[in-house]
N, C-alpha and C. Protein backbone atom coordinates (compact mmCIF):
# COMPACT_ATOMS: atom_id res chain seq x y z
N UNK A 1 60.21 102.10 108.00
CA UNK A 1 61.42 102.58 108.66
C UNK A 1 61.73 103.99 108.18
N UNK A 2 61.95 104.87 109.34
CA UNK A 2 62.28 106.35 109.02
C UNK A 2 63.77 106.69 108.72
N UNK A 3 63.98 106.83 107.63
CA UNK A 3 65.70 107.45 107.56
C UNK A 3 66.27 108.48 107.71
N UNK A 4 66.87 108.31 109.28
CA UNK A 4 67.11 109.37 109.91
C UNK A 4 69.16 109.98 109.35
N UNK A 5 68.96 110.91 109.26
CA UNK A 5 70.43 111.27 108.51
C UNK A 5 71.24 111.62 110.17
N UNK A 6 72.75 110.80 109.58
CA UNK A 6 73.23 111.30 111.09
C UNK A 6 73.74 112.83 111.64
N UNK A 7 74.05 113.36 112.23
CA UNK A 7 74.12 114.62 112.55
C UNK A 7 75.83 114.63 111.93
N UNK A 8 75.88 116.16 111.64
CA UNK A 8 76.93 117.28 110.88
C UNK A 8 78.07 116.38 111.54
N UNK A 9 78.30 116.43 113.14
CA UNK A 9 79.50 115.58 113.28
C UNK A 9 80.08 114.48 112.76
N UNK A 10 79.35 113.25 112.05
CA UNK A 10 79.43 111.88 111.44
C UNK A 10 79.13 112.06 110.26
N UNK A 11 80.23 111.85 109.80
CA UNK A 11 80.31 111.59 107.97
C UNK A 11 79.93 110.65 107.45
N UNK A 12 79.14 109.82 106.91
CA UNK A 12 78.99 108.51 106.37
C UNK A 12 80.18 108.63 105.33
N UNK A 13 80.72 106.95 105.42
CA UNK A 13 81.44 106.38 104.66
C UNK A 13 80.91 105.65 103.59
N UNK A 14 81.67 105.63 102.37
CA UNK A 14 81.25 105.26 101.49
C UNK A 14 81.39 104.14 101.43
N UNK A 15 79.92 103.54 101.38
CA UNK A 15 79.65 101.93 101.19
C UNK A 15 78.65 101.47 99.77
N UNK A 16 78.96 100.84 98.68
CA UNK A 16 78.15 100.17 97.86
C UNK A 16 77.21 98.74 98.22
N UNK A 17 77.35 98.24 99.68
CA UNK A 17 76.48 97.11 99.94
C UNK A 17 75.40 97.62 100.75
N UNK A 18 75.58 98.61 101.01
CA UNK A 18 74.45 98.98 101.72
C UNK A 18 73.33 100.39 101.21
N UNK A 19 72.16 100.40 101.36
CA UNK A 19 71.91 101.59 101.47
C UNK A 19 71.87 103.01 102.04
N UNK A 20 71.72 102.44 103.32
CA UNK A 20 71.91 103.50 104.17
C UNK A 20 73.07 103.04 105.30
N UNK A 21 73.74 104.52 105.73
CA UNK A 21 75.06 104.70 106.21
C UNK A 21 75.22 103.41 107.50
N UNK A 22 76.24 102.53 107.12
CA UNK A 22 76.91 102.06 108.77
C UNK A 22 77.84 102.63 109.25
N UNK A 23 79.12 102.85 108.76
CA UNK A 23 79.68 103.10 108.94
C UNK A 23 80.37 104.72 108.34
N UNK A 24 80.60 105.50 109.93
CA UNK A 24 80.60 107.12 110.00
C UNK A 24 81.92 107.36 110.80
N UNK A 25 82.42 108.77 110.49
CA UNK A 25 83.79 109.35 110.55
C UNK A 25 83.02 110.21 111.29
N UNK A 26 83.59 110.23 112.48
CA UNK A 26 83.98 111.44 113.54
C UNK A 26 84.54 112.59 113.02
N UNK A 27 83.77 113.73 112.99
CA UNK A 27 84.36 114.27 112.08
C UNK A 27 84.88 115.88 113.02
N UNK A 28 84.52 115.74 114.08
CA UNK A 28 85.36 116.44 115.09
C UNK A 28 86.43 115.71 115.71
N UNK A 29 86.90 114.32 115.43
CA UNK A 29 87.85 113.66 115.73
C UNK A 29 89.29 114.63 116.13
N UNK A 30 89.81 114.22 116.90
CA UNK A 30 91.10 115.10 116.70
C UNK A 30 92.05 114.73 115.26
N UNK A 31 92.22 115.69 114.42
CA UNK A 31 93.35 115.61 113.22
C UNK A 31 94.53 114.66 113.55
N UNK A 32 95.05 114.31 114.38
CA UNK A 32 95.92 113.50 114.62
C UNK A 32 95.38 112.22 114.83
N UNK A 33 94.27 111.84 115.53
CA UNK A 33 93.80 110.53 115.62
C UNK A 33 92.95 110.31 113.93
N UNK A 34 92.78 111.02 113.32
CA UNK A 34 91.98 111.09 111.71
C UNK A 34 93.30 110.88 110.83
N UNK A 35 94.36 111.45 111.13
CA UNK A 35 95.92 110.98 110.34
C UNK A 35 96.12 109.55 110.77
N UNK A 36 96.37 109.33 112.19
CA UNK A 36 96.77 107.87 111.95
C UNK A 36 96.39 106.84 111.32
N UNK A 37 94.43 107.17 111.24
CA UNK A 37 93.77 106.06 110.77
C UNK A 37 94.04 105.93 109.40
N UNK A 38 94.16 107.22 108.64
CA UNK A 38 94.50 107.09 107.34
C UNK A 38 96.05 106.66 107.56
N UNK A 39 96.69 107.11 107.70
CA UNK A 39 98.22 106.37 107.92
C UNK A 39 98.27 104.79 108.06
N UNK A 40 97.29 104.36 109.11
CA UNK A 40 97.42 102.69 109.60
C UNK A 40 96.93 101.93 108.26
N UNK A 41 95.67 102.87 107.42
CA UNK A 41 94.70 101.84 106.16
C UNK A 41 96.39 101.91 104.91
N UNK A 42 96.58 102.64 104.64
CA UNK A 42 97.00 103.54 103.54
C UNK A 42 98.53 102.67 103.96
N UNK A 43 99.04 102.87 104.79
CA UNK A 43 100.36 101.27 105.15
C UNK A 43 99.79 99.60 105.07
N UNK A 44 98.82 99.52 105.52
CA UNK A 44 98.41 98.32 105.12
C UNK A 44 98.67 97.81 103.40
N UNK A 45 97.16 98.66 103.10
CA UNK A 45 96.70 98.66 101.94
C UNK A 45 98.42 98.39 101.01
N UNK A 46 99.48 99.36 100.94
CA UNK A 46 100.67 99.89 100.51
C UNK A 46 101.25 98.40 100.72
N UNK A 47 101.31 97.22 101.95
CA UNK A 47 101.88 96.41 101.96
C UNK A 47 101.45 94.77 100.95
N UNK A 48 100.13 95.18 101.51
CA UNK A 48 99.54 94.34 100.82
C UNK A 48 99.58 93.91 99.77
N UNK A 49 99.52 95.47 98.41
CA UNK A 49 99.43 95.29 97.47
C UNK A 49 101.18 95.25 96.81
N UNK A 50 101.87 95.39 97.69
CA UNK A 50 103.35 94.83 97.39
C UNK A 50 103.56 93.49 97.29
N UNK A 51 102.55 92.78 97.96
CA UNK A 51 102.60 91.54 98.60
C UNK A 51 102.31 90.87 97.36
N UNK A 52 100.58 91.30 96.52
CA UNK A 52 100.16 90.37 95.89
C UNK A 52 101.01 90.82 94.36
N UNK A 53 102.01 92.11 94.58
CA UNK A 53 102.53 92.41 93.15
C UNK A 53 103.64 91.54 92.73
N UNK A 54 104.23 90.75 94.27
CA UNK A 54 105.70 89.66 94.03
C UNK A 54 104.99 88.29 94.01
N UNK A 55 103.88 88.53 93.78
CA UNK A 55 102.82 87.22 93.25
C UNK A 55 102.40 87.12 92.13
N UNK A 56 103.15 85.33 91.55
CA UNK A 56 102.56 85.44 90.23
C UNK A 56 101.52 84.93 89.89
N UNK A 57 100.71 85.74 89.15
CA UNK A 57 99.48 85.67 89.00
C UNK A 57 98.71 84.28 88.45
N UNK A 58 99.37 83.28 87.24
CA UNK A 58 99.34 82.19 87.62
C UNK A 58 98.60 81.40 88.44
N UNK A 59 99.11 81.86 89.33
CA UNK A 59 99.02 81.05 90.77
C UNK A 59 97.95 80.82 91.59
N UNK A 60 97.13 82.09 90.89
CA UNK A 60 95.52 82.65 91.39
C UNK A 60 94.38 82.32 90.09
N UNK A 61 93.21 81.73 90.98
CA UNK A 61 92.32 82.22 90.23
C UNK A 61 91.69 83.02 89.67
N UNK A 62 90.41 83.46 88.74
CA UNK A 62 90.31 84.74 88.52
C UNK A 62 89.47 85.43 89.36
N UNK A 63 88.94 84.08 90.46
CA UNK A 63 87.95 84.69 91.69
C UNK A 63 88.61 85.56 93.03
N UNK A 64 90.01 84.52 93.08
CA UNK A 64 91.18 85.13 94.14
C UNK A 64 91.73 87.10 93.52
N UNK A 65 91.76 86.74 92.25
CA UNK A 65 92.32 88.33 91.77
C UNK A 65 91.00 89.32 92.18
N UNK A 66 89.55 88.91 91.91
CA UNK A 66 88.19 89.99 92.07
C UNK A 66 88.97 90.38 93.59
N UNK A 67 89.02 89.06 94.49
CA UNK A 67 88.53 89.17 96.27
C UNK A 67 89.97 90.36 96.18
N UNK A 68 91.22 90.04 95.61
CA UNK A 68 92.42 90.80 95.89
C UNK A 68 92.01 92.39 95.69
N UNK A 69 91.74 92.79 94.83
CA UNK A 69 91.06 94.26 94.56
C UNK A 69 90.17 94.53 94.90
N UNK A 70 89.15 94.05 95.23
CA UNK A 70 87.58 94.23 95.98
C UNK A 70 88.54 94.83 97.60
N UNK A 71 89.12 93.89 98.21
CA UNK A 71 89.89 94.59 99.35
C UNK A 71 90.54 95.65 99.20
N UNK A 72 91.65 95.77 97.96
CA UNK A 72 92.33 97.20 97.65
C UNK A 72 91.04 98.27 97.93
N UNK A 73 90.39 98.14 97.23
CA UNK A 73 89.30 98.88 97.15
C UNK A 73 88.52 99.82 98.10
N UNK A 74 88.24 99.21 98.82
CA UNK A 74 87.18 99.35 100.23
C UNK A 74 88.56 99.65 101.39
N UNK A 75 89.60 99.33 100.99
CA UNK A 75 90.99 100.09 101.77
C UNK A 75 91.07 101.26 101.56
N UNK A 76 91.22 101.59 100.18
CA UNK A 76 91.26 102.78 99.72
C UNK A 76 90.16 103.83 99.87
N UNK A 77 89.08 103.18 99.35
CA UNK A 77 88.28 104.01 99.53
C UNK A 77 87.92 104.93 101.23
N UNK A 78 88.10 103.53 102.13
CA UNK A 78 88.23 104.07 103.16
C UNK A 78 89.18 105.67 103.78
N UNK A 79 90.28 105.58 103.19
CA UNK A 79 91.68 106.62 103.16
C UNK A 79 91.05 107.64 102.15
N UNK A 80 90.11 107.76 101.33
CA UNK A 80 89.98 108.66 100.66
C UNK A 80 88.75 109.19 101.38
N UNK A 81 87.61 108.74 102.48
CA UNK A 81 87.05 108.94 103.08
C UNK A 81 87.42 109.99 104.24
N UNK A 82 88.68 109.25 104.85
CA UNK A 82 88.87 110.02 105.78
C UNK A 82 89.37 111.30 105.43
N UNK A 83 90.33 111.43 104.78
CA UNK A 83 91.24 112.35 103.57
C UNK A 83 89.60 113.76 103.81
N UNK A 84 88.52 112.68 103.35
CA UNK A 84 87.75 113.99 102.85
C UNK A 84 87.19 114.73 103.99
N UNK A 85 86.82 114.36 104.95
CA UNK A 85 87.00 114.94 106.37
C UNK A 85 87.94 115.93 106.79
N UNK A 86 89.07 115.25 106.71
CA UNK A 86 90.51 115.95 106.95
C UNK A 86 90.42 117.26 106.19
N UNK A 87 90.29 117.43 104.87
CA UNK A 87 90.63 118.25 103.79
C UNK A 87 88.94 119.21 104.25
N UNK A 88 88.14 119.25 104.70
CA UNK A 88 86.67 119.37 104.83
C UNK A 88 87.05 119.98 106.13
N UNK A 89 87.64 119.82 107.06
CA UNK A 89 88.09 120.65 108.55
C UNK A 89 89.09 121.66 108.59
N UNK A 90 89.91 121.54 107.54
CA UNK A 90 91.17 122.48 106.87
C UNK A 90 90.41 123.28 105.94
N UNK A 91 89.60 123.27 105.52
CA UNK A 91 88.83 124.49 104.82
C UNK A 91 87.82 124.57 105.43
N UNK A 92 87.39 124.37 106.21
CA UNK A 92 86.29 124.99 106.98
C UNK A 92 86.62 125.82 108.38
N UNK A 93 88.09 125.63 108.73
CA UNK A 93 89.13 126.43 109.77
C UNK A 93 88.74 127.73 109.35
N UNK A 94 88.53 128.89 110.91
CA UNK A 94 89.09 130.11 110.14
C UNK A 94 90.26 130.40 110.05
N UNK A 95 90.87 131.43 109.40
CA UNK A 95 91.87 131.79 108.54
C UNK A 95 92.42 132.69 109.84
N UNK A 96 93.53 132.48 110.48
CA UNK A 96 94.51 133.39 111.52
C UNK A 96 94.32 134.59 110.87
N UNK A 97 94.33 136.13 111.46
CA UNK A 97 94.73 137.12 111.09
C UNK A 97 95.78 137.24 111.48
């Protein structure tokens, strides 16, 4: 199998189960549709982990706490993905005279 890299437009996302890229960021996306997505993960993620913080821990195993942060995780990481796109199109803008 030939590993073909995807073109300048598609960012691979950062994945540790895989080797090579599945999942890629549009990276000519419009800035506003690239905000929401980080907005929609980054409110989730924000609720979630409110959720499992009025949870006492107790209550969980120590397999339920891995799966609870393994998700934080791959949330986040996702939002820091897009972030780097975002921040990667804002410096790569030219500069108005």
């Amino acid at each position: 199998m030939i590993n073909q890299h995807p073109p300048h437009r598609f960012t691979p996302m950062s994945q540790l189960a895989t080797d090579s890229p599945v999942l890629l960021i549009d990276s000519d996306a419009p800035l506003r549709e690239l905000h929401n997505c980080v907005s929609e993960r980054l409110n989730a993620v924000l609720k979630y982990l409110n959720l499992m913080a009025c949870t006492s821990l107790p209550d969980y195993a120590e397999n339920d706490i891995n799966t609870v942060t393994n998700i934080a995780r791959i949330m986040v990481q996702d939002i820091a993905d897009v972030f780097g796109v975002i921040e990667q199109r804002g410096f790569d803008s030219p500069k108005a005279q």
